[in-house]
PDB file of N, CA and C in Angstrom:
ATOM      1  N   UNK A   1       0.840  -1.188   0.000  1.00  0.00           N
ATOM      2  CA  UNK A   1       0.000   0.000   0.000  1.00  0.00           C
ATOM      3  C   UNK A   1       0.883   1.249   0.000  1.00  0.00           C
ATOM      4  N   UNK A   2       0.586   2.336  -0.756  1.00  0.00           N
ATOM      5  CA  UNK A   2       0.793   3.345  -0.863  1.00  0.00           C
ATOM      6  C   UNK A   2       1.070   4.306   0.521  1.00  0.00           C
ATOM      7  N   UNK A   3       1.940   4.790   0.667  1.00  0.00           N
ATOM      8  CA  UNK A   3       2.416   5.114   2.434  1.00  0.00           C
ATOM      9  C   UNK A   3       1.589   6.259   2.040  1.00  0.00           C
ATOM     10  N   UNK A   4       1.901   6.903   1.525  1.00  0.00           N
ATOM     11  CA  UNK A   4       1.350   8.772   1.213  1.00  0.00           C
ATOM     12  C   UNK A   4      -0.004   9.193   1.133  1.00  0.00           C
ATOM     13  N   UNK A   5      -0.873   7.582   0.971  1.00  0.00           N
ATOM     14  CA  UNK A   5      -2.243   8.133   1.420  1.00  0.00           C
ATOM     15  C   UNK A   5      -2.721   8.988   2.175  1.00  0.00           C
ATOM     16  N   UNK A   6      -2.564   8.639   3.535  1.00  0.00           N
ATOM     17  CA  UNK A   6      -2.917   8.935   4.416  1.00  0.00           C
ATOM     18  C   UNK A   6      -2.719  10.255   5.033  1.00  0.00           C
ATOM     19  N   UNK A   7      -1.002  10.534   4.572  1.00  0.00           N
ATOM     20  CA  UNK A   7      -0.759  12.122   4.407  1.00  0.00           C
ATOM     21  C   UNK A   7      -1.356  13.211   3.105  1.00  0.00           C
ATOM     22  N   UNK A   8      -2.038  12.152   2.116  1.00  0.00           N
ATOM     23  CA  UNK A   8      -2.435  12.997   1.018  1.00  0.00           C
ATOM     24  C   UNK A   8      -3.974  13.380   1.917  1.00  0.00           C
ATOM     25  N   UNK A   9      -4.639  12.267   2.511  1.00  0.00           N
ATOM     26  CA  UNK A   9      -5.648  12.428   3.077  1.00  0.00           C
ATOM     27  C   UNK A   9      -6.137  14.122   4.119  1.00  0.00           C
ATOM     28  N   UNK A  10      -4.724  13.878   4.525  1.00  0.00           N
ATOM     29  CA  UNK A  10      -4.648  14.876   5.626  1.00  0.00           C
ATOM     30  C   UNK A  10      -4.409  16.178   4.974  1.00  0.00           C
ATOM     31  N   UNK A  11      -3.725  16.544   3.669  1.00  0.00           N
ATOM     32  CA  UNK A  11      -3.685  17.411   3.229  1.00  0.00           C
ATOM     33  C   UNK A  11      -5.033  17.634   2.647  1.00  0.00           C
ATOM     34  N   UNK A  12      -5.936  16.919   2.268  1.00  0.00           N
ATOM     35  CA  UNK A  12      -7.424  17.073   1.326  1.00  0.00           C
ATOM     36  C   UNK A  12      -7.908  17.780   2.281  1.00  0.00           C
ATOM     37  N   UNK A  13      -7.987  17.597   3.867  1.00  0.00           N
ATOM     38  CA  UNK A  13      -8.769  17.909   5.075  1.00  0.00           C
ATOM     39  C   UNK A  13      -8.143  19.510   5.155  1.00  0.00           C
ATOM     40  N   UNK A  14      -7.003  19.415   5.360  1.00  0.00           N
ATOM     41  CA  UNK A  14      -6.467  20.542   5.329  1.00  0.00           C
ATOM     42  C   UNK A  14      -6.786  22.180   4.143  1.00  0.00           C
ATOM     43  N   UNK A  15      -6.985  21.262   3.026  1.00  0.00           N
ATOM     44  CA  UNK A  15      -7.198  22.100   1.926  1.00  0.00           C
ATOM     45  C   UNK A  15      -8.594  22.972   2.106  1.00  0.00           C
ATOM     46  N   UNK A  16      -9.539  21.998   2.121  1.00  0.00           N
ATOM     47  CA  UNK A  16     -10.848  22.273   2.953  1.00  0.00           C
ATOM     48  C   UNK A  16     -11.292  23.134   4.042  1.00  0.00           C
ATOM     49  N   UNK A  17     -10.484  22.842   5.081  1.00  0.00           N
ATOM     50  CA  UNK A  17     -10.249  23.836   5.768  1.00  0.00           C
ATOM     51  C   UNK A  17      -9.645  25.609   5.811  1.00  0.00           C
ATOM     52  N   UNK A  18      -8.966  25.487   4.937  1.00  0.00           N
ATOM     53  CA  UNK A  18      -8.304  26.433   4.660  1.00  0.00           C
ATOM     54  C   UNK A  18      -9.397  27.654   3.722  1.00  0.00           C
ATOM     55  N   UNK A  19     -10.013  26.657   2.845  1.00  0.00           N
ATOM     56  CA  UNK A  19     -11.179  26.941   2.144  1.00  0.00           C
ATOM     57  C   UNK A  19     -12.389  28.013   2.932  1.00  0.00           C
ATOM     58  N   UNK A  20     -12.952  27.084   3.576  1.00  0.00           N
ATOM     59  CA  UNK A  20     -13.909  27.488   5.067  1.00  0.00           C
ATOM     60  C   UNK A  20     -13.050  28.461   5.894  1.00  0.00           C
ATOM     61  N   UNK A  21     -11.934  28.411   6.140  1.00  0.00           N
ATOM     62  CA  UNK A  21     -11.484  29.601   6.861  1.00  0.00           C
ATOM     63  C   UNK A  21     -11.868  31.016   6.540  1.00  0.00           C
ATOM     64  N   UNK A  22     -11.263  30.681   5.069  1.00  0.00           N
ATOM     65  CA  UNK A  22     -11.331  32.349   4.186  1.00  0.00           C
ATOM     66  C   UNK A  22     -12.189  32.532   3.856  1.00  0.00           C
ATOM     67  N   UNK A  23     -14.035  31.680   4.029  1.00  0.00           N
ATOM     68  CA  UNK A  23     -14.967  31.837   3.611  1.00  0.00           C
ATOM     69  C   UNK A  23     -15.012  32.111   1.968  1.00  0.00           C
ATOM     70  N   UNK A  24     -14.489  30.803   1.276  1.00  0.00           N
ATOM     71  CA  UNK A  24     -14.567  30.483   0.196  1.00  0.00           C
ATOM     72  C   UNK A  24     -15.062  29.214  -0.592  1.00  0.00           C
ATOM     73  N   UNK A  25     -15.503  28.831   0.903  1.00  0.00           N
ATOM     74  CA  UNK A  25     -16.641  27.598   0.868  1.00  0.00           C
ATOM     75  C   UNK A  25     -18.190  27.625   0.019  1.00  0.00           C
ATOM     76  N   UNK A  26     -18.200  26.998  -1.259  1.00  0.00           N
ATOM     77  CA  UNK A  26     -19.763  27.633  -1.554  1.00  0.00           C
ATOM     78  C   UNK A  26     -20.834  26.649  -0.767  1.00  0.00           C
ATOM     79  N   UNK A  27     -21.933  26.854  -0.856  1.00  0.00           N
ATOM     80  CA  UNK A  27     -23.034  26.080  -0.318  1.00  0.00           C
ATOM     81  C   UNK A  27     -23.489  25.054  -0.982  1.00  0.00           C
ATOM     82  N   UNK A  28     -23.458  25.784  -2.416  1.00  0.00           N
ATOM     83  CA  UNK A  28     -24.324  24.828  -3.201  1.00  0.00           C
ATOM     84  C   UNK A  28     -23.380  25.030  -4.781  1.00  0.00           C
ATOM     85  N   UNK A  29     -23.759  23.707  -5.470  1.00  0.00           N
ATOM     86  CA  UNK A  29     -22.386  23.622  -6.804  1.00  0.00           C
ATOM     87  C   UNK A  29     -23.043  24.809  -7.703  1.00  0.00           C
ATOM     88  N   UNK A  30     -21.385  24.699  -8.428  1.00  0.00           N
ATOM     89  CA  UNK A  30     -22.097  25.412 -10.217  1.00  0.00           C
ATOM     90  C   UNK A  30     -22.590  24.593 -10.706  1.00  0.00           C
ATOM     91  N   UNK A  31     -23.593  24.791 -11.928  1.00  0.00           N
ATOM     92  CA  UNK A  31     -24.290  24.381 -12.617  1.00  0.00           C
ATOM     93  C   UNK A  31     -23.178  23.230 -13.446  1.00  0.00           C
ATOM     94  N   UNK A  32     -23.881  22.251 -13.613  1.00  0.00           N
ATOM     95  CA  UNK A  32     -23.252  21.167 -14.577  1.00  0.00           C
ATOM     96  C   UNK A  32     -22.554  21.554 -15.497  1.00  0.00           C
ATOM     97  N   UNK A  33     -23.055  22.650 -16.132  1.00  0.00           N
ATOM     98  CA  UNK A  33     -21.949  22.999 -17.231  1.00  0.00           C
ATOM     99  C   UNK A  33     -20.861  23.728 -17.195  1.00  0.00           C
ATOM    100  N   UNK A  34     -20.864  24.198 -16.137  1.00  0.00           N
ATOM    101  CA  UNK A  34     -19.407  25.256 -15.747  1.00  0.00           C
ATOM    102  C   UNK A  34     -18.283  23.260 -15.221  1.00  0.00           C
ATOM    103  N   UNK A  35     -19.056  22.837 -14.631  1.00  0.00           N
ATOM    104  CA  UNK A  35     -18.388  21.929 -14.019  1.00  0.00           C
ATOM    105  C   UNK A  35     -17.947  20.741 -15.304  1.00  0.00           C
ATOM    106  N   UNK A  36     -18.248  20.834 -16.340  1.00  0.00           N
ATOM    107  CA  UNK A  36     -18.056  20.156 -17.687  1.00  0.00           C
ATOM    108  C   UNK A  36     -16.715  20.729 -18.266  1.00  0.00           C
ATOM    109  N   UNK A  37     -16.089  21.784 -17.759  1.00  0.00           N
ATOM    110  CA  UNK A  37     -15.546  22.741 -18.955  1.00  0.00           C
ATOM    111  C   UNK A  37     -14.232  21.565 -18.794  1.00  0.00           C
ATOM    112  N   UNK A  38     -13.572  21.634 -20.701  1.00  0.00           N
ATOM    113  CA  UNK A  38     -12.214  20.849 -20.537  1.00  0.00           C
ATOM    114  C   UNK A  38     -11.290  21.612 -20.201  1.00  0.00           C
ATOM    115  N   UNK A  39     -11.205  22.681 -20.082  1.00  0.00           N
ATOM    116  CA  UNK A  39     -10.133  23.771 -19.398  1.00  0.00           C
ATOM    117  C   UNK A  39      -9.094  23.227 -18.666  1.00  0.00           C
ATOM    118  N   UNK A  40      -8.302  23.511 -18.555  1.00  0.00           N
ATOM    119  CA  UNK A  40      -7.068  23.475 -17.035  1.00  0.00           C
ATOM    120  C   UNK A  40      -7.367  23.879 -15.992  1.00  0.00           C
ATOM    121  N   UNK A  41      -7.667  23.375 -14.851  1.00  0.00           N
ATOM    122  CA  UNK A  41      -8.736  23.935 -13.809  1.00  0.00           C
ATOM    123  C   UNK A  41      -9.936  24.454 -14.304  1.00  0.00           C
ATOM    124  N   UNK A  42     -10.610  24.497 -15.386  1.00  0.00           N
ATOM    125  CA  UNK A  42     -11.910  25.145 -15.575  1.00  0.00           C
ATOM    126  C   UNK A  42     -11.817  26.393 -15.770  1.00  0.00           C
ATOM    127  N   UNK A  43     -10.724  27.109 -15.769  1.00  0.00           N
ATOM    128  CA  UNK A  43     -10.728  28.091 -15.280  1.00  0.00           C
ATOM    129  C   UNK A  43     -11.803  29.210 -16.422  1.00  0.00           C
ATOM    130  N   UNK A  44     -12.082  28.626 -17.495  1.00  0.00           N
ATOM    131  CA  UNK A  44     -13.320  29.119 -18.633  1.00  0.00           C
ATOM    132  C   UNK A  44     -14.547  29.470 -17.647  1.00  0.00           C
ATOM    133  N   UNK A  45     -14.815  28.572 -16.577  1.00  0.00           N
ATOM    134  CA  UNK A  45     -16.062  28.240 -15.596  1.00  0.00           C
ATOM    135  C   UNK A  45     -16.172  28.517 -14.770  1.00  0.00           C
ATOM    136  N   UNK A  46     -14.752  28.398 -13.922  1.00  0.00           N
ATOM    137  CA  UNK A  46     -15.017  28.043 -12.205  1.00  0.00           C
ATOM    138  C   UNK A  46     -13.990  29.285 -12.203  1.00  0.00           C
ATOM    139  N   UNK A  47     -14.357  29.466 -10.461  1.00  0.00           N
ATOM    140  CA  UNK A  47     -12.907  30.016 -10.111  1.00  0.00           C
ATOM    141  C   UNK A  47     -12.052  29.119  -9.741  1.00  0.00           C
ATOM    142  N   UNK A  48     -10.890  29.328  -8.758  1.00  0.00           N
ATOM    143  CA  UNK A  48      -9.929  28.758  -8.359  1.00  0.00           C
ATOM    144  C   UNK A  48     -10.422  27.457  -7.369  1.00  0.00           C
ATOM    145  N   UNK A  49     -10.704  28.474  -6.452  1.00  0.00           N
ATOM    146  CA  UNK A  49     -12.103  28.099  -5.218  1.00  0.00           C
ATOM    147  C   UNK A  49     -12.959  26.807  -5.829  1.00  0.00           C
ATOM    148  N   UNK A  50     -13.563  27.295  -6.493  1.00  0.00           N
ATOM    149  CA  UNK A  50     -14.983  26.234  -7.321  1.00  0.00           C
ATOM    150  C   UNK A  50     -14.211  24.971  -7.077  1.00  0.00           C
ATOM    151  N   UNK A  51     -12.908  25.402  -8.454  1.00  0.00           N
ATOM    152  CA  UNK A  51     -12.409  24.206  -9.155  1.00  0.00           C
ATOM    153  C   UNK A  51     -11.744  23.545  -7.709  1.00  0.00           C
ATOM    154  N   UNK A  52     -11.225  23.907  -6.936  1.00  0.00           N
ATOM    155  CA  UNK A  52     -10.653  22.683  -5.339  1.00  0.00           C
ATOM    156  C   UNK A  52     -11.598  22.197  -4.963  1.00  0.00           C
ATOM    157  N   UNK A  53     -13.051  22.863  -4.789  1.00  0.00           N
ATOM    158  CA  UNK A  53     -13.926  22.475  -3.852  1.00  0.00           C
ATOM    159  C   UNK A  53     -14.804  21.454  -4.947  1.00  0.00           C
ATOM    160  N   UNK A  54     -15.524  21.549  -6.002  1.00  0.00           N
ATOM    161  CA  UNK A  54     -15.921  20.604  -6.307  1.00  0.00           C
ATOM    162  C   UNK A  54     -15.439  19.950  -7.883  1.00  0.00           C
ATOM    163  N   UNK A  55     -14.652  19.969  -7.912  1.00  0.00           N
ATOM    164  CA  UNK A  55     -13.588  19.174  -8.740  1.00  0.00           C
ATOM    165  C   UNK A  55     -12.589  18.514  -8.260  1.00  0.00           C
ATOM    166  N   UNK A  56     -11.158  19.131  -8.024  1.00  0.00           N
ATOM    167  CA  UNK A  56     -10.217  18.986  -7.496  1.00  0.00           C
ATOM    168  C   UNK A  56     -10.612  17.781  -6.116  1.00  0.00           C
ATOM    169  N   UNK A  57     -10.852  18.324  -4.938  1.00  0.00           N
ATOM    170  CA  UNK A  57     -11.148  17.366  -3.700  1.00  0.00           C
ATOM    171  C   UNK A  57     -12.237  16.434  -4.086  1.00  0.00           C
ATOM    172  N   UNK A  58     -13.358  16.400  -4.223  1.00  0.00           N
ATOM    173  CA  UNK A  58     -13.871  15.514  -4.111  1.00  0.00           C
ATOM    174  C   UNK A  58     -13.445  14.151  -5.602  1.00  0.00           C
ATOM    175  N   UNK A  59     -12.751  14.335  -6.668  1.00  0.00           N
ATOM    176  CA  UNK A  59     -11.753  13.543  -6.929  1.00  0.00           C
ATOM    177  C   UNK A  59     -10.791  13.013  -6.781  1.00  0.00           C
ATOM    178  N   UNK A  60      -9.702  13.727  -5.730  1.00  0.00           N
ATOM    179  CA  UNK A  60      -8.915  13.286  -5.082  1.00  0.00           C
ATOM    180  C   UNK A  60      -9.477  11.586  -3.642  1.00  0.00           C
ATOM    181  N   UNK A  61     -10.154  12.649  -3.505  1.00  0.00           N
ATOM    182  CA  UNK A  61     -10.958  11.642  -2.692  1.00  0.00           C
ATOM    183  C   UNK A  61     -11.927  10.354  -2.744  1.00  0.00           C
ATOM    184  N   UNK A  62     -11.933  10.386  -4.073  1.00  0.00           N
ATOM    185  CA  UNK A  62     -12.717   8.962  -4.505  1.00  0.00           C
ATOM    186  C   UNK A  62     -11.206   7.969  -4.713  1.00  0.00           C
ATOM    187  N   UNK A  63     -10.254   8.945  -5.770  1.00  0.00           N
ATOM    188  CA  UNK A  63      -9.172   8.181  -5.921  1.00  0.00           C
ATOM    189  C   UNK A  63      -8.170   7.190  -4.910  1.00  0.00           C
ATOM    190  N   UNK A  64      -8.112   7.921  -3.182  1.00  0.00           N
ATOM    191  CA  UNK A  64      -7.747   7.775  -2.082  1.00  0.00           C
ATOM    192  C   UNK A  64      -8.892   6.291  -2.022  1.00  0.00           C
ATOM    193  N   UNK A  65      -9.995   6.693  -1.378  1.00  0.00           N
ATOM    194  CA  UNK A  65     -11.108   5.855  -1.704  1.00  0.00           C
ATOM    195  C   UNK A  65     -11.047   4.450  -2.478  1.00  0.00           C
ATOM    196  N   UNK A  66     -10.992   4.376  -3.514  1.00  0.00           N
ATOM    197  CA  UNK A  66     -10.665   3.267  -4.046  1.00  0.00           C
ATOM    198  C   UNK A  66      -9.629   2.655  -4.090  1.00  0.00           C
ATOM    199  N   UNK A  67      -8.456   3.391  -3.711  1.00  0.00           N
ATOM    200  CA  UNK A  67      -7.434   2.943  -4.250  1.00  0.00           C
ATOM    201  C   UNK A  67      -6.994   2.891  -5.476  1.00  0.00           C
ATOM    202  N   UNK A  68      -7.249   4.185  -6.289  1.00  0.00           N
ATOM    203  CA  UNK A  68      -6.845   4.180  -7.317  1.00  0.00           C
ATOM    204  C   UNK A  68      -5.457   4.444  -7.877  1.00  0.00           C
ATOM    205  N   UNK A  69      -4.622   4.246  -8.754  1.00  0.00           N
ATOM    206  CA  UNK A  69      -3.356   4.898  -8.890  1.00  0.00           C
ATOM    207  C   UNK A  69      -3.851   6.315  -8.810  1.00  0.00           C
ATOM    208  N   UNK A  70      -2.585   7.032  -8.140  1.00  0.00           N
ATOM    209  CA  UNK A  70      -2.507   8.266  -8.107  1.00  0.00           C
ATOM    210  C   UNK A  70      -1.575   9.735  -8.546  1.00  0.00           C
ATOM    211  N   UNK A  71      -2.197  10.424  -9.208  1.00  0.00           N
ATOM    212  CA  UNK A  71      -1.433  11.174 -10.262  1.00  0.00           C
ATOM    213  C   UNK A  71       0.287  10.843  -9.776  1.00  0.00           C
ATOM    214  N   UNK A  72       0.896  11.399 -10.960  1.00  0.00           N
ATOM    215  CA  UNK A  72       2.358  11.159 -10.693  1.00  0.00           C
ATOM    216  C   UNK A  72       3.048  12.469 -10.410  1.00  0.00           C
ATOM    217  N   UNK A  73       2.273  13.454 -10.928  1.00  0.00           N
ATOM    218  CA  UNK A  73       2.641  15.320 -10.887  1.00  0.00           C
ATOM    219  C   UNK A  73       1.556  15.469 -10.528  1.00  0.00           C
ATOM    220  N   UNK A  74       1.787  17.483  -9.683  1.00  0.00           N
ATOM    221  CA  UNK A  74       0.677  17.595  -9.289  1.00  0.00           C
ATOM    222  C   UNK A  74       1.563  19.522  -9.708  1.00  0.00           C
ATOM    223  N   UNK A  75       0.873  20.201 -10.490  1.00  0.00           N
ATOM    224  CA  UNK A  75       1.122  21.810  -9.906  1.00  0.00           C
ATOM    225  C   UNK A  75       0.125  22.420  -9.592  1.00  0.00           C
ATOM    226  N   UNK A  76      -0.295  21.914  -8.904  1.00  0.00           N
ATOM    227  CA  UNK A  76      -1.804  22.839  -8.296  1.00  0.00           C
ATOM    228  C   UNK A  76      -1.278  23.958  -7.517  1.00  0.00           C
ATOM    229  N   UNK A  77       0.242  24.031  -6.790  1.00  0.00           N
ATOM    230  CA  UNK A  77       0.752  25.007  -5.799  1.00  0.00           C
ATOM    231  C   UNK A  77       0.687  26.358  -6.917  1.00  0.00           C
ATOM    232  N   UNK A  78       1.753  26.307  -8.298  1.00  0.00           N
ATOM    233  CA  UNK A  78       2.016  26.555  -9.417  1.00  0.00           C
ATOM    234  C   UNK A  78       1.010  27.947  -9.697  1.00  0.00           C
ATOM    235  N   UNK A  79      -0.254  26.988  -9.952  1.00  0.00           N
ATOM    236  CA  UNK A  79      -1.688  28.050 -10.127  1.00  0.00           C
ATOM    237  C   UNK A  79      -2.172  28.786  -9.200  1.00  0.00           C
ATOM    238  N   UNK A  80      -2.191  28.131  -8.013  1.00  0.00           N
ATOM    239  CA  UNK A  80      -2.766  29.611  -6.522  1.00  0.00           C
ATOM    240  C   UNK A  80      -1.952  30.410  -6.658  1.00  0.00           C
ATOM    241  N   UNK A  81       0.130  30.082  -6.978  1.00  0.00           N
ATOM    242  CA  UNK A  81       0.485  31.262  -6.473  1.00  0.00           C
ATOM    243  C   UNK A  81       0.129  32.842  -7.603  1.00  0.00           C
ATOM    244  N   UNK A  82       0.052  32.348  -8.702  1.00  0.00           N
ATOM    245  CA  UNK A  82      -0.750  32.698  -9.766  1.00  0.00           C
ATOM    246  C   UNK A  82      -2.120  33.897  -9.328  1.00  0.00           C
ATOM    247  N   UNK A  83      -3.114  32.943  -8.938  1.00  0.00           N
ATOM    248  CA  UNK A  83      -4.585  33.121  -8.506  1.00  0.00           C
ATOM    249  C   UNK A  83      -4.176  34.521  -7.394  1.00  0.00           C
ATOM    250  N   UNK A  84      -3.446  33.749  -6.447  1.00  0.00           N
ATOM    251  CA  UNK A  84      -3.377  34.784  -5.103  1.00  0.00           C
ATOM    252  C   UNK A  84      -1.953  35.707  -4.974  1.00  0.00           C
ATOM    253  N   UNK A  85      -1.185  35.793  -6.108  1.00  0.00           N
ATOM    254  CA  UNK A  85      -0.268  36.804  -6.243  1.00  0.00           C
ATOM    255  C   UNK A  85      -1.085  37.921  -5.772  1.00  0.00           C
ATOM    256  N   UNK A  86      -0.164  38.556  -4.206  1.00  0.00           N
ATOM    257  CA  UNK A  86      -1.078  39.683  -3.825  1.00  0.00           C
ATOM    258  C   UNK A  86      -1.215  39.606  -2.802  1.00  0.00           C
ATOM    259  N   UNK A  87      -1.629  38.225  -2.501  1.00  0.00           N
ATOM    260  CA  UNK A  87      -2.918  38.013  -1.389  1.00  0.00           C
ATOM    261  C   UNK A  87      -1.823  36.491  -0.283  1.00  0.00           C
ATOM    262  N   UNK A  88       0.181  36.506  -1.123  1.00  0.00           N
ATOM    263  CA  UNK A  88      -0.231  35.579  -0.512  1.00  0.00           C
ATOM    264  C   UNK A  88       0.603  35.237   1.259  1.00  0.00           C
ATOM    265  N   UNK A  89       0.359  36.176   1.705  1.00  0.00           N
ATOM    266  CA  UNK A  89       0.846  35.976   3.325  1.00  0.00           C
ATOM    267  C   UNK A  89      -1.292  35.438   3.947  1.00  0.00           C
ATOM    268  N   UNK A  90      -1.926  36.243   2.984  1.00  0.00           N
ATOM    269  CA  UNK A  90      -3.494  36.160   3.551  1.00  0.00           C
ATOM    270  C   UNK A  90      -3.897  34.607   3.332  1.00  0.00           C
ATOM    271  N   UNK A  91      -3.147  33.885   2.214  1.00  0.00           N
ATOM    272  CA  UNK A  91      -3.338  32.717   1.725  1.00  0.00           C
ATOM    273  C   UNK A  91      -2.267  31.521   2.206  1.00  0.00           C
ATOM    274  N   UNK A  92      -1.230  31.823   3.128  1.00  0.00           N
ATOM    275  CA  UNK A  92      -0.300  31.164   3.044  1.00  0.00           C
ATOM    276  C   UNK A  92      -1.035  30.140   3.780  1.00  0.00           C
ATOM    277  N   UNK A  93      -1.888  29.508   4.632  1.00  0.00           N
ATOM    278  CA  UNK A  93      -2.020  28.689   5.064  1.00  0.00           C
ATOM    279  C   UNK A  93      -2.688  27.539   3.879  1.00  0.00           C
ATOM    280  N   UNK A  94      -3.452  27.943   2.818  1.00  0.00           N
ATOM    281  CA  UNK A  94      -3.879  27.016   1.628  1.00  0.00           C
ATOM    282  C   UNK A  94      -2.644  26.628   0.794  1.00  0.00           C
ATOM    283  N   UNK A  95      -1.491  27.868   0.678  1.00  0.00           N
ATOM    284  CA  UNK A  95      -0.636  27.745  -0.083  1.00  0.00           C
ATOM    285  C   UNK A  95       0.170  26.701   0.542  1.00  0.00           C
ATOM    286  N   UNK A  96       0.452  26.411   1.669  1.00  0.00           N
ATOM    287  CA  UNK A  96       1.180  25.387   2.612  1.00  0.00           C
ATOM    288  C   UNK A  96       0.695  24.384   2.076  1.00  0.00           C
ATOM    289  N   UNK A  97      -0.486  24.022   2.314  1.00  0.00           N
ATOM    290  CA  UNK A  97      -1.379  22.672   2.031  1.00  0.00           C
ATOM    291  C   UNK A  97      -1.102  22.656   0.820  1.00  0.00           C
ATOM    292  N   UNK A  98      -1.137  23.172  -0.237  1.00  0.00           N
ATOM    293  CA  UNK A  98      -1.422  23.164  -1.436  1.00  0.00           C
ATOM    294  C   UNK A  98       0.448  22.182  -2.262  1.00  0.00           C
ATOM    295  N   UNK A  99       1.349  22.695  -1.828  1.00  0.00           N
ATOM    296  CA  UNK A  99       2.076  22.595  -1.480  1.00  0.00           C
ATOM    297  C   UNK A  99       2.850  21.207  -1.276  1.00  0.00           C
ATOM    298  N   UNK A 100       2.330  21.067   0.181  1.00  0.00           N
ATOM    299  CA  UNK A 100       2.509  20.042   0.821  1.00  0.00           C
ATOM    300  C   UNK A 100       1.959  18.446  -0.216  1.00  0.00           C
ATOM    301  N   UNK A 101       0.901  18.975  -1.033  1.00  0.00           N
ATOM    302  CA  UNK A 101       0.353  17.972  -1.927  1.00  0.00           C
ATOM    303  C   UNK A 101       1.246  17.668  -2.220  1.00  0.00           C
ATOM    304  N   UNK A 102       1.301  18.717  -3.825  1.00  0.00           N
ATOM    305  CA  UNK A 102       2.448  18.419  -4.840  1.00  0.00           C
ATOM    306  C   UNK A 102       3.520  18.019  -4.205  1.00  0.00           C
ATOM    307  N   UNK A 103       4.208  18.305  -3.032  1.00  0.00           N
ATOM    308  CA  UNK A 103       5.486  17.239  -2.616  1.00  0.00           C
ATOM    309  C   UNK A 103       5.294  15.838  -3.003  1.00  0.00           C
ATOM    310  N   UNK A 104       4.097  15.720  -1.717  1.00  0.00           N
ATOM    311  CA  UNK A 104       3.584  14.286  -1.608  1.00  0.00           C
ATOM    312  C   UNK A 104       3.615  13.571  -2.848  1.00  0.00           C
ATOM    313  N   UNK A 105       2.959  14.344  -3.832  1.00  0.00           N
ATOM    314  CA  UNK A 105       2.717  13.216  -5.266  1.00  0.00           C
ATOM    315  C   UNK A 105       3.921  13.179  -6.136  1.00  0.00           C
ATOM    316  N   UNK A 106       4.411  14.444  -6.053  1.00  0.00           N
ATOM    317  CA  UNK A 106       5.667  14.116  -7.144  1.00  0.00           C
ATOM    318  C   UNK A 106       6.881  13.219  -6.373  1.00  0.00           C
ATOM    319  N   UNK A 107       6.538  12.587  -5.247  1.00  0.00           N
ATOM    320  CA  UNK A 107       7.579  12.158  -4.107  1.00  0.00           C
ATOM    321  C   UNK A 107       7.635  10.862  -4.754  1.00  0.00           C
ATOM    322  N   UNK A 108       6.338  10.525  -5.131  1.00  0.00           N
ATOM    323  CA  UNK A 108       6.160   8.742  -6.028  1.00  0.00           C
ATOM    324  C   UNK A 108       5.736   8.207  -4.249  1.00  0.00           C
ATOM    325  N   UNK A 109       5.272   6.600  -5.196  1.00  0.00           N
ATOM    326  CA  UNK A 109       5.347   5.652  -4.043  1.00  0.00           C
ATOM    327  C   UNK A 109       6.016   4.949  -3.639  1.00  0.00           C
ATOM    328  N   UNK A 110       6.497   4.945  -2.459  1.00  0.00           N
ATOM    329  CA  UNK A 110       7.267   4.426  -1.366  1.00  0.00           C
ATOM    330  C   UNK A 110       7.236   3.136  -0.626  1.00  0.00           C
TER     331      UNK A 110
END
């Protein structure tokens, strides 16, 4: 078994959190078709936000879930610093997590 689950796990929780902190949590999804877009993050559709909260995590989390292989790269850090150029001492706690992923996955399995 894959050692890094469990720390990828903890970073998903983390991400989430970080989310809900800054009150960037939505309530309820975008419409199916923003959530369709083939974009790179969506970004045609979603915001940044959208695309972690109902794209990004809750795929990560089926993948964990099943046990699926799991990406081999990850620059999701790459794009926030992007998104939150500006903002990011206000963001550093997502940017940590965010972060902390892409270690994890580009680390391989162990």
């Amino acid at each position: 078994m894959d050692c890094r689950i469990a720390e990828l796990a903890d970073q998903l929780l983390l991400i989430e959190r970080e989310l809900r902190v800054h009150d960037l949590w939505a309530s309820s999804p975008p419409d199916a078709q923003a959530l369709a877009s083939q974009e790179p993050f969506c970004v045609d559709t979603l915001s940044f936000e959208q695309w972690l909260q109902w794209i990004f995590l809750p795929r990560m989390k089926t993948i964990l879930e099943r046990g699926e292989a799991l990406p081999t790269v990850s620059g999701i850090l790459a794009m926030a610093e992007v998104v939150y150029r500006g903002r990011s001492q206000q963001m550093a706690g997502l940017l940590r997590a965010l972060e902390t992923f892409d270690v994890l996955i580009s680390r391989g399995e162990e």
